[in-house]
Structure formats: C-alpha cells, structure tokens
Protein backbone atom coordinates (compact mmCIF):
# COMPACT_ATOMS: atom_id res chain seq x y z
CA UNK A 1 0.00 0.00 0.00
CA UNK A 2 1.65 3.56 -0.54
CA UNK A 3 1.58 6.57 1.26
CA UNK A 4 -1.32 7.98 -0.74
CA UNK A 5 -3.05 5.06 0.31
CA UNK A 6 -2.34 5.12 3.57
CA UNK A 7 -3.54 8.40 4.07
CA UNK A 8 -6.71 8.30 2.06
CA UNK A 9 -7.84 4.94 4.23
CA UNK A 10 -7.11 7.42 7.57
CA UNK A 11 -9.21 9.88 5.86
CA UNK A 12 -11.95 7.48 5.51
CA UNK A 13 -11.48 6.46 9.24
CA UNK A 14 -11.78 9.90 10.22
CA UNK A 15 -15.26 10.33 8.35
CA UNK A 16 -16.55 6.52 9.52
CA UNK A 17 -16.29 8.63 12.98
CA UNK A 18 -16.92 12.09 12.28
CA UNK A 19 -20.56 11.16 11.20
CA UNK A 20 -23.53 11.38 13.50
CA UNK A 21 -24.72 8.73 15.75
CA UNK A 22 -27.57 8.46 13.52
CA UNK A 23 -26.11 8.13 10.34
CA UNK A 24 -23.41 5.67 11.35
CA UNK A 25 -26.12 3.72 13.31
CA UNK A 26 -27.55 2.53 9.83
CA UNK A 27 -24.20 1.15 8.96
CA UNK A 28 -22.38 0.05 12.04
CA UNK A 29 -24.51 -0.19 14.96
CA UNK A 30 -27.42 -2.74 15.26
CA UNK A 31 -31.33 -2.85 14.45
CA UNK A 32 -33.08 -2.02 17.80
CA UNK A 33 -34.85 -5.76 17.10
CA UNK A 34 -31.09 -7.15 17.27
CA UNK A 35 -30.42 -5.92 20.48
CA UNK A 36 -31.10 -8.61 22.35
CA UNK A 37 -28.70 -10.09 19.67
CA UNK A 38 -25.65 -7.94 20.09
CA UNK A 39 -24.87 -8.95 23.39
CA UNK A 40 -24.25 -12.72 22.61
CA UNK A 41 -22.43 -11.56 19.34
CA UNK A 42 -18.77 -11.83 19.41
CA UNK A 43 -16.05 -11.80 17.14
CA UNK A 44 -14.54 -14.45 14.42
CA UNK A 45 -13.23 -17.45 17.13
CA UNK A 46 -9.99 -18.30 18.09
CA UNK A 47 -9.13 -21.24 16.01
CA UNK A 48 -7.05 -24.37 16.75
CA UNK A 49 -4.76 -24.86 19.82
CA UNK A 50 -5.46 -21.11 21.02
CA UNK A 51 -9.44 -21.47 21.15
CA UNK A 52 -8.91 -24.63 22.96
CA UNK A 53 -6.90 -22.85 25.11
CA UNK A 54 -8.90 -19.87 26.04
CA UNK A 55 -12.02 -22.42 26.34
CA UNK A 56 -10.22 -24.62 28.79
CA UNK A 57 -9.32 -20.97 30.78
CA UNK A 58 -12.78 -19.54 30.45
CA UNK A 59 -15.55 -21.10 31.78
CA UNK A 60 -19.59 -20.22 31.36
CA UNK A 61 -19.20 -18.09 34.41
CA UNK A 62 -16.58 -15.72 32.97
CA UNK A 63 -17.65 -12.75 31.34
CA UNK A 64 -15.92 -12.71 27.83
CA UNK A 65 -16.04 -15.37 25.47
CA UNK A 66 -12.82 -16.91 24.77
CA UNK A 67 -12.73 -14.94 21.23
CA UNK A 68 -13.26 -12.11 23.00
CA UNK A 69 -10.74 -12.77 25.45
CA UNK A 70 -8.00 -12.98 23.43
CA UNK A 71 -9.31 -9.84 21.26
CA UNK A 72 -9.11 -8.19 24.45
CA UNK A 73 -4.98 -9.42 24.86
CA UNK A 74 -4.52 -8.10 21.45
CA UNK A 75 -6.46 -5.00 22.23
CA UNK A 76 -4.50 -4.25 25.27
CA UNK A 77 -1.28 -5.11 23.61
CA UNK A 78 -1.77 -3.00 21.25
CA UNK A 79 -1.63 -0.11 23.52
CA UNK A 80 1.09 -1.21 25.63
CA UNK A 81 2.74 -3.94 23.65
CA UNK A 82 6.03 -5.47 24.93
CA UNK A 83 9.56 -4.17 24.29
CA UNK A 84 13.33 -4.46 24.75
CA UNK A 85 12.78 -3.01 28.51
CA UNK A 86 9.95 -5.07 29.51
CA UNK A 87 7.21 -7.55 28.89
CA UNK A 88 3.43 -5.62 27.55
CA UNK A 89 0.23 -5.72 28.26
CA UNK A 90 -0.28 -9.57 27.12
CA UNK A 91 2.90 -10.73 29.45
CA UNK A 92 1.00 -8.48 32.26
CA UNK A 93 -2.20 -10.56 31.74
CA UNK A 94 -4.77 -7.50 31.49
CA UNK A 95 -7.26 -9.01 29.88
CA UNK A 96 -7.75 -11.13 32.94
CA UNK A 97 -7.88 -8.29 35.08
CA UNK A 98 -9.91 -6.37 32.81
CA UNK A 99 -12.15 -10.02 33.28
CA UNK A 100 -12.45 -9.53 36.93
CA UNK A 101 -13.33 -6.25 36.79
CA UNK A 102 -16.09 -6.74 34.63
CA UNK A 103 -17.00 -9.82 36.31
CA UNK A 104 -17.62 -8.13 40.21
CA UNK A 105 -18.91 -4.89 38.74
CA UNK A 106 -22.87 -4.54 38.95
CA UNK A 107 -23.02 -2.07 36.18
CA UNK A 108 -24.76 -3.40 33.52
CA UNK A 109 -24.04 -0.30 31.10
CA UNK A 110 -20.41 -1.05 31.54
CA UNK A 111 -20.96 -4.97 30.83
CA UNK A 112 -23.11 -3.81 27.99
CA UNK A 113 -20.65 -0.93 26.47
CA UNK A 114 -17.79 -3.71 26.08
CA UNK A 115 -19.75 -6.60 24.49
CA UNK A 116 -20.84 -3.30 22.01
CA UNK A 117 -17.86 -2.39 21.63
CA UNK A 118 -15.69 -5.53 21.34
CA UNK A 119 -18.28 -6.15 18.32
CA UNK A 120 -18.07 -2.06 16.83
CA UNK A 121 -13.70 -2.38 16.92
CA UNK A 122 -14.63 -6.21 15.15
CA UNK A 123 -16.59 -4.80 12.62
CA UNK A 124 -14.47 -1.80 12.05
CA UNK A 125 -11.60 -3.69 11.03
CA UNK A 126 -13.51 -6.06 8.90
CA UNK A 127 -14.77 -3.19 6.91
CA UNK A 128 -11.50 -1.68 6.38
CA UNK A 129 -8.59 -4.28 6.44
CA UNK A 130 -11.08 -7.17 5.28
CA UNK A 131 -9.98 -9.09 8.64
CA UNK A 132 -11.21 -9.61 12.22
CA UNK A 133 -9.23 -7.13 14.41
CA UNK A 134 -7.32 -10.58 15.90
CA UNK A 135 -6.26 -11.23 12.19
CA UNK A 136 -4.99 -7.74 11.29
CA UNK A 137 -1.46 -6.89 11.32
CA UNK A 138 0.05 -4.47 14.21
CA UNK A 139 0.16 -1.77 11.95
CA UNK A 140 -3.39 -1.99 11.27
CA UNK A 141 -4.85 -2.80 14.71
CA UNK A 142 -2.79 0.59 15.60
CA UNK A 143 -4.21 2.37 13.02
CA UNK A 144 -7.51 1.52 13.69
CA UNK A 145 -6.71 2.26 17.56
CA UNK A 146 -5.38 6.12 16.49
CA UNK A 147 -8.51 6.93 14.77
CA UNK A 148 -10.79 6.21 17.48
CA UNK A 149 -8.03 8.13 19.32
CA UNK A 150 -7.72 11.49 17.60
CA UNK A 151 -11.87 11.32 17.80
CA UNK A 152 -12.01 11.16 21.66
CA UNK A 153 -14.27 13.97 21.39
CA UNK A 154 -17.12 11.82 19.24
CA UNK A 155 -18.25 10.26 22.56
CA UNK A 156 -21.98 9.63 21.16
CA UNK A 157 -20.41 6.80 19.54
CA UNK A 158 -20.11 3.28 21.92
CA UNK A 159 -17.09 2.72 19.91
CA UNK A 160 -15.00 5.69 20.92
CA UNK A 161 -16.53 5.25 24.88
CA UNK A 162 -15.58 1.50 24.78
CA UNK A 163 -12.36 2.56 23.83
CA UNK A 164 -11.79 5.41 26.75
CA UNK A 165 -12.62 2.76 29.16
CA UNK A 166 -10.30 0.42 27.47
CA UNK A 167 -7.28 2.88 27.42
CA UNK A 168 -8.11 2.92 31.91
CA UNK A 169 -8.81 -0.26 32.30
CA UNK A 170 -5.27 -1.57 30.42
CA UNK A 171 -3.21 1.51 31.85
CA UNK A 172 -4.76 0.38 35.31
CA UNK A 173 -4.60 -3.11 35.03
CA UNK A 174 -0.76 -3.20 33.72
CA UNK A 175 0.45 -0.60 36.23
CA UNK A 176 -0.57 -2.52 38.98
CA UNK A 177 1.13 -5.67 37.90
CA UNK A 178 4.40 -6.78 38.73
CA UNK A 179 5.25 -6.41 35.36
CA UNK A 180 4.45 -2.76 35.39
CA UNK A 181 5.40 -2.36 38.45
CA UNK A 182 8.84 -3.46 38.71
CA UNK A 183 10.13 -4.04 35.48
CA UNK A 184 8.29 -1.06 33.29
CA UNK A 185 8.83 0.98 36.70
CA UNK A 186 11.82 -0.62 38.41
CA UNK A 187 10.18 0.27 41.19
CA UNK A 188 12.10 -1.35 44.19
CA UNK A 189 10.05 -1.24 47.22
CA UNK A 190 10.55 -0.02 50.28
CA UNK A 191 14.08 0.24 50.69
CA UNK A 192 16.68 2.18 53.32
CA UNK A 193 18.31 4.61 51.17
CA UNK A 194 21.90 5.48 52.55
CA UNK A 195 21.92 8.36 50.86
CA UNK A 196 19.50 10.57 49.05
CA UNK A 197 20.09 11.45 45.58
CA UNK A 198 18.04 14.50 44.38
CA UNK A 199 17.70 15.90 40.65
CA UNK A 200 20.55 17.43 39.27
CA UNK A 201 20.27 20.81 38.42
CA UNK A 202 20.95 21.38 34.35
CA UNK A 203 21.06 24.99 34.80
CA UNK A 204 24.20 26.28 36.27
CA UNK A 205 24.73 28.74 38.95
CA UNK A 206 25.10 32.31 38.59
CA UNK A 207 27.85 34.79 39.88
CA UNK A 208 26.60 37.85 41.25
C-alpha cells in the first residue's frame, strides 16, 4: 500500500467517525430488534490450539467469550505492547484483570458498552482491512486504535466510549502488575536509602 493510500484509508477512518450517531447507526450499529442479539455476538473465534486454550481458561461463568478474550490481549497489547525493557500488556495478563473487573462490577451499562464495543472495533476492522481485528497486522490494529483516538471527542459513539474505558482499564490493570510495576517501573520497594540522591540541576549557577 503507498503513502497515498495510507492516508486516504485514515481519511476514511476519520469520516466513519466524524458522522452522527444516527447516520453511522444505519451502517455500524445494530437494528433495535437485534439488540437482544448484540450482546451474545462476538467476534470471528480463536481457532485451533489457542481457542482450545482460552475455552479450557474460560468457563460459562466468565464474562468474555474466549474470542473475546483474546481480542481483548490483542487489544490491550496494542496499547502497551512489549519491548526491549519489559514484557506488555499480554505478558501483564490485562485481559484477565480487565475479566475480573467486569465480572464483580454490577453495572450493567459497563458490561453492555464492552460486548458493544468488542463487536463495533470487530466490525471496524472487517470493513477496512477485510480481517477480524485478531487477524490484522500491528500496523493496522494501531491504526484503527489512532482513529478512534484522535476522535475522543465523538463520545456519542459506543465505539470511541468502549475505547476510553479500554485505554483505563489496560493503563490500570498493567500498572498494577508486577510487570508494570517493577520491570516497566523498576520500582524497588521499600528500601533504606543510605543516601538521598536528588535531581541534578541542568542549569548552572550564577555569579553575582
């Protein structure tokens, strides 16, 4: 794909999200007589050793699917994927925290919003890369990730709110990891420090 490309499929992003709720609700989001629908819809499965996987790991009682689940990972790692300094969001295991959360929480909006939105992001990338967001390259899930990004402000949509809460719920969940924590950190705990080292001071001092 070249540049030109490139930009004129971020272009069309943009517009897929600088439409009205109403006009993008006869194209993306469902029928009022599929709502009942949308909740049990998920995206494309996991196949082979990894769905068996994520089934074995997620039980009826569990609040994703085991496609979702792992949309979720790739979701997360996405936004903080691994590097030469420490293991990312998938290594951190944020989609099971995200899991919990949404588990214990009694807010059915919030249960609702993800299940909506896990299907919006789905759909999203199927219209534009031709693949589920699982099968899409890196470079793809981010750009699909930046455009609901730079349209923050579009919060009508339940695509651009599932993502704010996804952005808090992965910044959240990794931080408070041990993976965060210490590696991404180096945090080292409460420690006796023999001596305190304080900023040094770049700008130099002055001679009166």
């Amino acid at each position: 794909m070249s540049n030109t490309d490139s930009f004129n499929l971020k272009q069309d992003r943009r517009q897929w999200l600088k439409t009205t709720a109403s006009a993008v609700s006869a194209s993306v989001l469902p029928l009022p007589s599929m709502a009942a629908e949308t909740t049990r819809e998920s995206p494309a499965p996991a196949t082979g050793q990894t769905a068996k996987t994520a089934a074995e790991s997620n039980p009826a009682s569990h609040f994703f699917t085991p496609a979702q689940h792992t949309m979720v990972e790739e979701l997360s790692e996405t936004i903080i994927p691994a590097d030469k300094h420490s293991g990312g969001a998938k290594a951190a295991k944020v989609a099971d925290y995200i899991e919990q959360c949404l588990r214990e929480t009694t807010n059915d909006e919030d249960r609702a919003l993800w299940h909506e939105g896990l299907r919006l992001v789905d759909l999203m990338s199927k219209h534009y890369t031709g693949k589920s967001f699982v099968d899409a390259t890196p470079e793809e899930r981010l750009s699909i990730l930046t455009v609901l990004s730079d349209n923050e402000h579009v919060t009508e949509l339940p695509e651009v709110r599932f993502f704010r809460e996804l952005k808090r719920l992965t910044t959240r969940g990794y931080y408070t990891s041990k993976i965060g924590i210490h590696d991404e950190l180096e945090y080292k705990g409460n420690r006796i420090l023999m001596e305190y080292v304080g900023c040094d001071d770049p700008t130099p001092p002055t001679t009166s």
